[in-house]
C-alpha atoms as a PDB file:
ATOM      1  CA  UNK A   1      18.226   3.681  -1.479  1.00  0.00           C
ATOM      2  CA  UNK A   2      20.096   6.988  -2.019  1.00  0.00           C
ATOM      3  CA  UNK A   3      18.007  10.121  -3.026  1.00  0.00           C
ATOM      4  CA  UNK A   4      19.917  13.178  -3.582  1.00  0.00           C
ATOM      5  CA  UNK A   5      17.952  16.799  -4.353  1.00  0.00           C
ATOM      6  CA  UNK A   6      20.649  19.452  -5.543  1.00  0.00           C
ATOM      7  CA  UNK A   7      19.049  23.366  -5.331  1.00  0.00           C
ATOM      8  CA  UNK A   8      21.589  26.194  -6.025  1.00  0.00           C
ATOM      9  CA  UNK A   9      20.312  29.621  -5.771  1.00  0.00           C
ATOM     10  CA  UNK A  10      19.580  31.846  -8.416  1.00  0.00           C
ATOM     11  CA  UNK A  11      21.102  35.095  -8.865  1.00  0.00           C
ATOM     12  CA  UNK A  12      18.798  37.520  -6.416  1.00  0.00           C
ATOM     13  CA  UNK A  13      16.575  34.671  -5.246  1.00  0.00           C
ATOM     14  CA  UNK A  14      15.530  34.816  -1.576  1.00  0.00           C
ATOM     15  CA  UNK A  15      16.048  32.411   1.297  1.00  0.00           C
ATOM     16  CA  UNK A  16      12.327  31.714   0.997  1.00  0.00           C
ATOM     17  CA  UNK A  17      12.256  31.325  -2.508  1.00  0.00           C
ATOM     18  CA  UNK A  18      14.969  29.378  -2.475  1.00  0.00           C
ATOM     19  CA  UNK A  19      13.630  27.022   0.957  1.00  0.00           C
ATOM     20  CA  UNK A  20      10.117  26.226  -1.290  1.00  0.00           C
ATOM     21  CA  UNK A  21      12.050  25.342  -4.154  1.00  0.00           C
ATOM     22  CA  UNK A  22      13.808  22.712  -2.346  1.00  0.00           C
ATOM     23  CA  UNK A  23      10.861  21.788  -0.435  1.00  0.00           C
ATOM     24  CA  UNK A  24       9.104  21.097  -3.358  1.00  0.00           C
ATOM     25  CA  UNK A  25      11.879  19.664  -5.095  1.00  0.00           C
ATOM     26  CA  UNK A  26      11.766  16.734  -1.873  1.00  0.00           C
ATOM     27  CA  UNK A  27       8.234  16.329  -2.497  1.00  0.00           C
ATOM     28  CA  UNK A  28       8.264  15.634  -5.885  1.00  0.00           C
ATOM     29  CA  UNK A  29      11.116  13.430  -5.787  1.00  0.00           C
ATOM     30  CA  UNK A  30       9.082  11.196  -3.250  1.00  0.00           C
ATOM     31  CA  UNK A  31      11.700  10.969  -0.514  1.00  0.00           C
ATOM     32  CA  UNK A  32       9.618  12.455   2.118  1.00  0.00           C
ATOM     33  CA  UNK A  33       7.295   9.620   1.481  1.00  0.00           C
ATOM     34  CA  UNK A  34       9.834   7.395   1.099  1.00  0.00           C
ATOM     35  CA  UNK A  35      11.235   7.937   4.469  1.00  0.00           C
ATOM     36  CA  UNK A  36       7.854   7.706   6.512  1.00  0.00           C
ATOM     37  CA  UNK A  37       7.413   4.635   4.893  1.00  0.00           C
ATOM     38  CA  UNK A  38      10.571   2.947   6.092  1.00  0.00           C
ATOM     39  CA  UNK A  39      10.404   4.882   9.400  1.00  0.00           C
ATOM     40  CA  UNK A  40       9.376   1.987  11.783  1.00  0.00           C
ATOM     41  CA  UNK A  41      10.031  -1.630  11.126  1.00  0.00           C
ATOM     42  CA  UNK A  42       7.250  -3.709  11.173  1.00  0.00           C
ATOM     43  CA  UNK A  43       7.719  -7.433  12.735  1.00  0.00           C
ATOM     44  CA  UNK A  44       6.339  -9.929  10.978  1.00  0.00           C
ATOM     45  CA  UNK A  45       4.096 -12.240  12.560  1.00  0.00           C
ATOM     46  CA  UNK A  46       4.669 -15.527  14.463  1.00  0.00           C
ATOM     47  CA  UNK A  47       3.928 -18.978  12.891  1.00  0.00           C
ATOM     48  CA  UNK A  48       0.543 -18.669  15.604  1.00  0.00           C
ATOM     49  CA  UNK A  49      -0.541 -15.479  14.136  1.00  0.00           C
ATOM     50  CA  UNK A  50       0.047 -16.588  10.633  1.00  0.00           C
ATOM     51  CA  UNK A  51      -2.113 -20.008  11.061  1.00  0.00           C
ATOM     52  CA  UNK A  52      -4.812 -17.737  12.734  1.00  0.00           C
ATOM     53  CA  UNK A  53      -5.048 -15.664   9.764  1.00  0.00           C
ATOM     54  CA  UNK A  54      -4.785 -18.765   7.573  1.00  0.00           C
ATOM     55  CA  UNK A  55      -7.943 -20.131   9.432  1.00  0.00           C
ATOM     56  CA  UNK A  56      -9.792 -17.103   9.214  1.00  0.00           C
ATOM     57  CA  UNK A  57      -9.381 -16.445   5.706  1.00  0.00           C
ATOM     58  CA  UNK A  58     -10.621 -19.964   4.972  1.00  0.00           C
ATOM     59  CA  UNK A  59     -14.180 -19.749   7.439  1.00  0.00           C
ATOM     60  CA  UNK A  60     -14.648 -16.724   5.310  1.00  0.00           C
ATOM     61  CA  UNK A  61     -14.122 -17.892   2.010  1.00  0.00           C
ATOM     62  CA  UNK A  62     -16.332 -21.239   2.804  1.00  0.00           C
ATOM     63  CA  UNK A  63     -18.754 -18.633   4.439  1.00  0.00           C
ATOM     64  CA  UNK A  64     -18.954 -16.680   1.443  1.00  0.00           C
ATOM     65  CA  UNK A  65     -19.166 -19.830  -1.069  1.00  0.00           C
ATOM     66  CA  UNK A  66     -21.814 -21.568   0.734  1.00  0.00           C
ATOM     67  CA  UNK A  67     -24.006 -17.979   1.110  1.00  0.00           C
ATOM     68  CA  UNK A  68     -23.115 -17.481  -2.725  1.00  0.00           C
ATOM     69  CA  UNK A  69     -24.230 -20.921  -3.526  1.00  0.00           C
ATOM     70  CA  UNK A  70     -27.601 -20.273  -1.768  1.00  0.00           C
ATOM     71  CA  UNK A  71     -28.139 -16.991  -3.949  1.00  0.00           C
ATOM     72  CA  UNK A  72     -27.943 -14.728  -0.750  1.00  0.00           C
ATOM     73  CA  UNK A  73     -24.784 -12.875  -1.589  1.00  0.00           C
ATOM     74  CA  UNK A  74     -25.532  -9.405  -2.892  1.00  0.00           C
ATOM     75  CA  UNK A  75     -24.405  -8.350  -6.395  1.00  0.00           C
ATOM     76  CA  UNK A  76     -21.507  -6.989  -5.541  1.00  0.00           C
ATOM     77  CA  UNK A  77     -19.786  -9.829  -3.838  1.00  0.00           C
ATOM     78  CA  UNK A  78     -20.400 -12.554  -6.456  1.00  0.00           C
ATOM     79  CA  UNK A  79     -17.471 -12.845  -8.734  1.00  0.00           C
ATOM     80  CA  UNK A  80     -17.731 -14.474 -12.113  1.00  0.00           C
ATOM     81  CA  UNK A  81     -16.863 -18.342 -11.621  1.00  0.00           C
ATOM     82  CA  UNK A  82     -13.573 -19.641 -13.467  1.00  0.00           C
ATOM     83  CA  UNK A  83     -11.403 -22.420 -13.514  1.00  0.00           C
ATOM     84  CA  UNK A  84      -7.639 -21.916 -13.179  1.00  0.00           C
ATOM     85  CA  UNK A  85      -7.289 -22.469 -16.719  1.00  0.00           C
ATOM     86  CA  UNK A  86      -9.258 -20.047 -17.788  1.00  0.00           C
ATOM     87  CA  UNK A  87      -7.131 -17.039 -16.393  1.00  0.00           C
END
C-alpha cells in the first residue's frame, strides 16, 4: 500500500504553516494510522492455542445455553432464537 501526501508552499506561507498543513494532510489521509497498524507483526497462533480457544468458546456457549434455558440469563444476554433459515 502506497500513500503519497504532496504539500507545496504557498506564496508567503511559513515553515509552520506550512509543517501543520502537511501534518494534517497525513492525518486525514489515514497513513499515520495505517502505519501503527502494520507496525509489528502479529504471529498467529499454534494448532494448541487454536483448539484451546475452540474449547473455550464451546464451555461458554453450552454455559450460556443451559443458564438461558433455565431463565437465569439477564435481559441483555438472551438473543432472539432462529433457525439458520431464517437469517
Amino acid at each position: 500500500m502506497f500513500f503519497l501526501v504532496d504539500v507545496r508552499r504557498k506564496g508567503n506561507e511559513s515553515n509552520e504553516s506550512l509543517i501543520r498543513r502537511f501534518a494534517n494532510k497525513v492525518r486525514l489521509s489515514g497513513i499515520k494510522s495505517e502505519v501503527i497498524k502494520h507496525q509489528y507483526k502479529k504471529r498467529k497462533p499454534n494448532k494448541r492455542q487454536r483448539r484451546a480457544a475452540a474449547a473455550r468458546r464451546a464451555e461458554l456457549r453450552d454455559k450460556f445455553e443451559k443458564l438461558d434455558k433455565l431463565g437465569l440469563l439477564p435481559d441483555k444476554f438472551t438473543r432472539p432464537r432462529q433457525s439458520f433459515r431464517d437469517r
